[in-house]
Protein backbone atom coordinates (compact mmCIF):
# COMPACT_ATOMS: atom_id res chain seq x y z
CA UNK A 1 -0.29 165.39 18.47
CA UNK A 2 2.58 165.24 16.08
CA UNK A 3 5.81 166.32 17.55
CA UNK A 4 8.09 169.33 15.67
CA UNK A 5 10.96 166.99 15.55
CA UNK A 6 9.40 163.16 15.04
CA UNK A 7 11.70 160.64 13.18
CA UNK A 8 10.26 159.35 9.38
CA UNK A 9 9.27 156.60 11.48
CA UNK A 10 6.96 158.38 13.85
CA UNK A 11 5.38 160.19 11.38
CA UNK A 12 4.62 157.39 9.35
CA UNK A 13 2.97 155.99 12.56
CA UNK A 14 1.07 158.98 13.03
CA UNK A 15 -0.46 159.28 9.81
CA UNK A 16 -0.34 155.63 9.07
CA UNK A 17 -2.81 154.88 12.31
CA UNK A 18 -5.36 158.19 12.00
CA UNK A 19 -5.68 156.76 7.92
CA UNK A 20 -6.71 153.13 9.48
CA UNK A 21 -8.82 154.59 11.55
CA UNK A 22 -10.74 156.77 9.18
CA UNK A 23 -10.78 153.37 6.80
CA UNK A 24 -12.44 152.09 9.70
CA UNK A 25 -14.99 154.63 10.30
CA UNK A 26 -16.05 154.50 6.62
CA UNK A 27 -16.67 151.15 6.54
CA UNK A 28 -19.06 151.70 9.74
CA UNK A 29 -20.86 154.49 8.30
CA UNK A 30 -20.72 153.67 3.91
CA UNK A 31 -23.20 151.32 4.90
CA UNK A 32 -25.58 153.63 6.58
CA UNK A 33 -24.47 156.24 4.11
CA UNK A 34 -25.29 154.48 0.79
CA UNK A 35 -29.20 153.69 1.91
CA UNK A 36 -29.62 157.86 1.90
CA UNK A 37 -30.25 158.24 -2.07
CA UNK A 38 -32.01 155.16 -2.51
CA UNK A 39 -34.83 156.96 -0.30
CA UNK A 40 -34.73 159.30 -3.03
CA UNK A 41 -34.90 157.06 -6.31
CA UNK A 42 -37.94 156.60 -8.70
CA UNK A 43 -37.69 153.20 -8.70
CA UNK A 44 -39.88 150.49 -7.35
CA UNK A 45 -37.26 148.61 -5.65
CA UNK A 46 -33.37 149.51 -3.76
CA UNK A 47 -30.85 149.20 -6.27
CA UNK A 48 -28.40 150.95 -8.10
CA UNK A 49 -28.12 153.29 -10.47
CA UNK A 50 -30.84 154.82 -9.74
CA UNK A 51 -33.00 155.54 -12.33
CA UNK A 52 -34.19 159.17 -11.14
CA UNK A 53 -34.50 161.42 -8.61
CA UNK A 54 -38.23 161.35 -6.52
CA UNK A 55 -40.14 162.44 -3.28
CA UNK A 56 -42.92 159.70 -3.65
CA UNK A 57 -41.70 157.21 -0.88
CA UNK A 58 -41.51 160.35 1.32
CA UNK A 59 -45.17 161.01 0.23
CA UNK A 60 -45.89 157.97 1.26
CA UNK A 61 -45.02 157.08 4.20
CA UNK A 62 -46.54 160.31 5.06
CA UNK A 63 -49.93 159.33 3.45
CA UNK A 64 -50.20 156.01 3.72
CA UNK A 65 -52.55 154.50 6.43
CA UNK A 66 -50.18 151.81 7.33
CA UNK A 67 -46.76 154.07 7.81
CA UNK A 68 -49.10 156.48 9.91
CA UNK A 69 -50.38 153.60 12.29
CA UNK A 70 -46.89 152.71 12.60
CA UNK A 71 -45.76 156.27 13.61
CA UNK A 72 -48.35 157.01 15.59
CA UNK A 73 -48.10 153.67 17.84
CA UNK A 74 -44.38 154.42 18.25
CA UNK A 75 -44.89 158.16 18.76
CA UNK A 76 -47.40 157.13 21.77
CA UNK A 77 -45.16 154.07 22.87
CA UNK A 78 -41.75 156.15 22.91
CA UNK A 79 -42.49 158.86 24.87
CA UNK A 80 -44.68 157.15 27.62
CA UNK A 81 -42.06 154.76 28.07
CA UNK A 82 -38.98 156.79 28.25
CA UNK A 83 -40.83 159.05 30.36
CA UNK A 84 -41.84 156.12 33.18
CA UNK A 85 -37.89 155.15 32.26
CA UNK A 86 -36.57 158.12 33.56
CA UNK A 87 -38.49 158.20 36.43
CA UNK A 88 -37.98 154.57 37.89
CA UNK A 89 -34.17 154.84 36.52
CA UNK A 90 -33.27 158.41 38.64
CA UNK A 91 -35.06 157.11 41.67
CA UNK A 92 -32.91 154.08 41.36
CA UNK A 93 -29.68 155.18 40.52
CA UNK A 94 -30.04 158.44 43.86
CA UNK A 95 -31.21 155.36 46.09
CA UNK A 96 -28.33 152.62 44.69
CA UNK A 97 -25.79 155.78 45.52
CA UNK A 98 -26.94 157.47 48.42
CA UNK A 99 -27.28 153.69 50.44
CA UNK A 100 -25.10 150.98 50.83
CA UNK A 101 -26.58 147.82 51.96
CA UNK A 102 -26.36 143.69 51.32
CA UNK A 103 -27.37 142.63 47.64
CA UNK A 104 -26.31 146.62 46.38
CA UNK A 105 -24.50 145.28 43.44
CA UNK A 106 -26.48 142.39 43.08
CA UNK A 107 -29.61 144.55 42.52
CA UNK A 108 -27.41 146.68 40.53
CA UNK A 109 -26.52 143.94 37.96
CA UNK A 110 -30.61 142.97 38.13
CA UNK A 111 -31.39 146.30 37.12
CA UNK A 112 -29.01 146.99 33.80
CA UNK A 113 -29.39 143.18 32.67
CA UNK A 114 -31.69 144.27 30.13
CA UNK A 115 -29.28 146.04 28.21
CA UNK A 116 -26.61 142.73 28.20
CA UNK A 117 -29.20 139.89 28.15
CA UNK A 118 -30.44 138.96 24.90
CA UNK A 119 -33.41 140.49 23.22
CA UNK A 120 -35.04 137.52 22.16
CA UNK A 121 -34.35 135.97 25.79
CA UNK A 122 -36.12 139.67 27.55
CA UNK A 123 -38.51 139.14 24.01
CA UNK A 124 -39.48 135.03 25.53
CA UNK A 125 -39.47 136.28 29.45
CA UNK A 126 -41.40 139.29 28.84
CA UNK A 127 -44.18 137.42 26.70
CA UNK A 128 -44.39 134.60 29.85
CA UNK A 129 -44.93 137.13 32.64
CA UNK A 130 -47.39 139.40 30.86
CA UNK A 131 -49.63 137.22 28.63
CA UNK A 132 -51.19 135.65 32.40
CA UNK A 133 -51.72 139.35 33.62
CA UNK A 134 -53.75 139.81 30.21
CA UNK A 135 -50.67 143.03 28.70
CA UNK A 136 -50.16 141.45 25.91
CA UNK A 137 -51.73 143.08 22.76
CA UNK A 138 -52.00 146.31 24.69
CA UNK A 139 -50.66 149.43 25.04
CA UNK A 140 -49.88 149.12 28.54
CA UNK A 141 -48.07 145.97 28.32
CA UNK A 142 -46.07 147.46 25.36
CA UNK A 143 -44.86 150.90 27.29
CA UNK A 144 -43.63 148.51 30.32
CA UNK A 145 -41.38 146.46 28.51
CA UNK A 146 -40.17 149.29 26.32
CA UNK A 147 -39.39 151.10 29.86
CA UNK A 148 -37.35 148.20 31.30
CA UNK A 149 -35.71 147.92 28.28
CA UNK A 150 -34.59 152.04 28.88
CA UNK A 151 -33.96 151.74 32.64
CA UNK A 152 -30.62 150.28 32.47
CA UNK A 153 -29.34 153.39 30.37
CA UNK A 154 -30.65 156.23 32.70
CA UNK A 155 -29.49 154.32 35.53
CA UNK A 156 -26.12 154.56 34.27
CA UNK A 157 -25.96 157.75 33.28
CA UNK A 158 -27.66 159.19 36.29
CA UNK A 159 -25.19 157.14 38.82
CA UNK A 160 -22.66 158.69 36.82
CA UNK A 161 -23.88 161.88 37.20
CA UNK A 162 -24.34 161.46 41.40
CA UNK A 163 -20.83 160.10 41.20
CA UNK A 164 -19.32 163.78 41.45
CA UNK A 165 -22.40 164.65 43.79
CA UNK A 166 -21.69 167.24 47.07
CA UNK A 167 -24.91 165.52 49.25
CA UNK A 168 -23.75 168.06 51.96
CA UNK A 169 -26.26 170.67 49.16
CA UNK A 170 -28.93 168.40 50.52
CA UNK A 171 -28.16 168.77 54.35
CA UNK A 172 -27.93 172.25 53.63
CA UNK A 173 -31.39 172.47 52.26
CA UNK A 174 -32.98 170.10 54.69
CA UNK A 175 -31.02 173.07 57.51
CA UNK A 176 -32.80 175.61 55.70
CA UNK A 177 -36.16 173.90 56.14
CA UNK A 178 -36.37 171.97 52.84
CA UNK A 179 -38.42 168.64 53.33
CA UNK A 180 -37.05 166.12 51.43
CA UNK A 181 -39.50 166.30 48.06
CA UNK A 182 -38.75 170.37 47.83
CA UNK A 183 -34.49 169.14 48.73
CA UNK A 184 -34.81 166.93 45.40
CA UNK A 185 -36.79 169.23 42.51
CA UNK A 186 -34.64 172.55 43.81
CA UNK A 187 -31.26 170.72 44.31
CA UNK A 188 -30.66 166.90 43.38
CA UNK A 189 -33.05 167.24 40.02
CA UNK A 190 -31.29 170.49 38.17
CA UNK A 191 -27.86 168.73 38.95
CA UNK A 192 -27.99 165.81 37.44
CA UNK A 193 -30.52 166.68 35.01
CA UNK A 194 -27.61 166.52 32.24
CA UNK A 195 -27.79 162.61 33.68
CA UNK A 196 -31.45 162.02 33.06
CA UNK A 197 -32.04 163.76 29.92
CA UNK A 198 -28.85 161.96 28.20
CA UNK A 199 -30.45 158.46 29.44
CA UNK A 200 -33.71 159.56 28.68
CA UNK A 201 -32.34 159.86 25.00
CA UNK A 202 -30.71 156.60 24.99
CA UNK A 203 -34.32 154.87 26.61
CA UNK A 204 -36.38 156.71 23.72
CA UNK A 205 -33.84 155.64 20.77
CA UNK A 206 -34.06 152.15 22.52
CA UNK A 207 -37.99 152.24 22.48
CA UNK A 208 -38.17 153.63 18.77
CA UNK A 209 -36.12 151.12 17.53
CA UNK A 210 -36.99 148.49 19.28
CA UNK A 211 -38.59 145.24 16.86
CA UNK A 212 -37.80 141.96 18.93
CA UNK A 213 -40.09 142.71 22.09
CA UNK A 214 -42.55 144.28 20.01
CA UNK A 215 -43.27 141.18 17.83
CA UNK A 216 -43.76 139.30 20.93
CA UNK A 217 -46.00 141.95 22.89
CA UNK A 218 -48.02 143.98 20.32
CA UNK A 219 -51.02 143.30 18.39
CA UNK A 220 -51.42 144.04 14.69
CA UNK A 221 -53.24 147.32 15.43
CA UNK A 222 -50.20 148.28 17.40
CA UNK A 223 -47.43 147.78 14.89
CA UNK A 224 -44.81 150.34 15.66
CA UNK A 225 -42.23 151.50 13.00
CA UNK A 226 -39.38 149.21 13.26
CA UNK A 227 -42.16 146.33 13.38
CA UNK A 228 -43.51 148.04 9.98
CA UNK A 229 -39.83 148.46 8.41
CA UNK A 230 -39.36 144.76 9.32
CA UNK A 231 -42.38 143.60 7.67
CA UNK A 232 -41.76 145.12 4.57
CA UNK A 233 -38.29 144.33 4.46
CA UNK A 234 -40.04 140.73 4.81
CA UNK A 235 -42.32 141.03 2.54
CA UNK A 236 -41.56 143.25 -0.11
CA UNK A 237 -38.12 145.42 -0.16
CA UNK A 238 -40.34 148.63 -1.12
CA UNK A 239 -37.52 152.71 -1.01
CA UNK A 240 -39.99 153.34 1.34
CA UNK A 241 -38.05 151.60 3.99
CA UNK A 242 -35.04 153.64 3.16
CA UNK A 243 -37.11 156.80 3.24
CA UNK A 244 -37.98 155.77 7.08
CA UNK A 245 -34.43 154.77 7.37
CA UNK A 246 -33.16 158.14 6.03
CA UNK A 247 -35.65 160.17 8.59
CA UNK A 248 -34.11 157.83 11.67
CA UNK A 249 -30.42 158.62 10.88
CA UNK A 250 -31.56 162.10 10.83
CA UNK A 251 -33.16 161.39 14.49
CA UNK A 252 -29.89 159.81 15.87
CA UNK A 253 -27.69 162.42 14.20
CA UNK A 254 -29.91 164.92 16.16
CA UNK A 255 -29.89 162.67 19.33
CA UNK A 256 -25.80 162.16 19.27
CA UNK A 257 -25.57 166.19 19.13
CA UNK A 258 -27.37 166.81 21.76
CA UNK A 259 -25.81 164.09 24.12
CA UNK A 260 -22.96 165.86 23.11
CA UNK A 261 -24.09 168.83 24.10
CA UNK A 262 -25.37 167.73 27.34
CA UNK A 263 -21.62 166.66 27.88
CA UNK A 264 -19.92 169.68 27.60
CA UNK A 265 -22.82 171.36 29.78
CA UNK A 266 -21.80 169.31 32.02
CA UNK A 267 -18.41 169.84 32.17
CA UNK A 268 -18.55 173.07 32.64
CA UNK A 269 -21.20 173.04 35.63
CA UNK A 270 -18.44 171.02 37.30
CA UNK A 271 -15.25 173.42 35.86
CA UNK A 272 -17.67 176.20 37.57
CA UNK A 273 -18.19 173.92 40.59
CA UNK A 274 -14.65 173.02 41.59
């Protein structure tokens, strides 16, 4: 915040730096920005000026049998694999917190090396393992890897979440009678819930855009979105690309507001807490 009484010198500082940074923050987001309209144009191809205003790529990838495959596959992949995420990523994080033993942080660094190793490398690895165990080309196979690619994320978020954790609520439930499964859904789940759901998030945006894996996993009946968007960036640069595009910003935009969200809920469950 600007002091009342800053020198020329600090106030050039002061505006100088928030001015870089909002330079900075357009050139991240023109780019993403600028592909908007083109989902919009009348033309056959993405470029500019556009030569009129139209709904047709919109009507197509709504219509066409192709973009519906694609959306269906990734609207059955998605969910079943942020879902099995969550799951194997809370009972992770609760165990990696509530126990200390030899090999804790090696497991730890095991368990979010998805998110830091290469794509292609997870991509090569995952391909090796599953093609003897006969998941490659199918759905199962394809949910898996999209789930260890989202475990990492709701491991984090979660352990973050236990970090401000009272355990003595659990003692008190297990006093009270509580077995251990009733201790978990009426005390440890609604707590960190703001943990979960915010890596859940992160593991679904991970699994909907997700190409790499998916070109090494799926069959062509089981072309997902992204794998769609990246053939026909491939083989023909068609606005109906950007029109997907446009409707995935729109998806993160709605994601980021509601991690946001989450956040302050958060905060103020602890603010009422302490």
């Amino acid at each position: 915040m600007l002091q009342p009484y800053a020198s020329p010198l600090e106030r050039a500082w002061h505006y100088g730096l928030r001015g870089m940074v909002g330079i900075v923050l357009l050139f991240l987001i023109l780019p993403i920005l600028v592909i908007v309209p083109l989902s919009f144009s009348s033309d056959t191809f993405l470029m500019y000026p556009m030569a009129g205003f139209s709904m047709r790529w919109y009507e197509e990838i709504f219509t066409s049998g192709a973009w519906q495959n694609a959306m269906m596959n990734s609207l059955i992949v998605s969910p079943l694999s942020t879902l099995l995420a969550m799951v194997l990523g809370t009972l992770a994080a609760i165990g990696l917190v509530r126990t200390d033993f030899p090999g804790k942080a090696l497991l730890t660094a095991i368990l979010i090396s998805p998110m830091v190793v290469p794509v292609v490398i997870v991509g090569v690895a995952m391909y090796i393992f599953f093609a003897p165990l006969g998941l490659t080309g199918s759905y199962t196979g394809l949910v898996i890897a999209h789930a260890v690619l989202g475990v990492p994320f709701v491991v984090t978020t979660v352990t973050a979440t236990l970090q401000g954790f009272d355990f003595n609520l659990v003692r008190a439930a297990s006093s009270l009678g509580a077995n251990p499964v009733i201790a978990f859904f009426k005390v440890t789940l609604p707590l960190v819930a703001p943990g979960i759901i915010s890596g859940g998030l992160f593991a679904f945006a991970t699994s909907f855009d997700e190409v790499v894996v998916t070109l090494f996993l799926a069959s062509p009946e089981q072309t997902t979105l992204p794998r769609q968007m990246f053939s026909g960036i491939r083989e023909n640069i068609s606005p109906a690309i950007a029109a997907v595009a446009t409707i995935l910003i729109l998806l993160s935009t709605l994601m980021l507001v509601t991690l946001e969200w989450l956040r302050r809920r958060n905060e103020r469950i602890r603010g009422k807490r302490a």
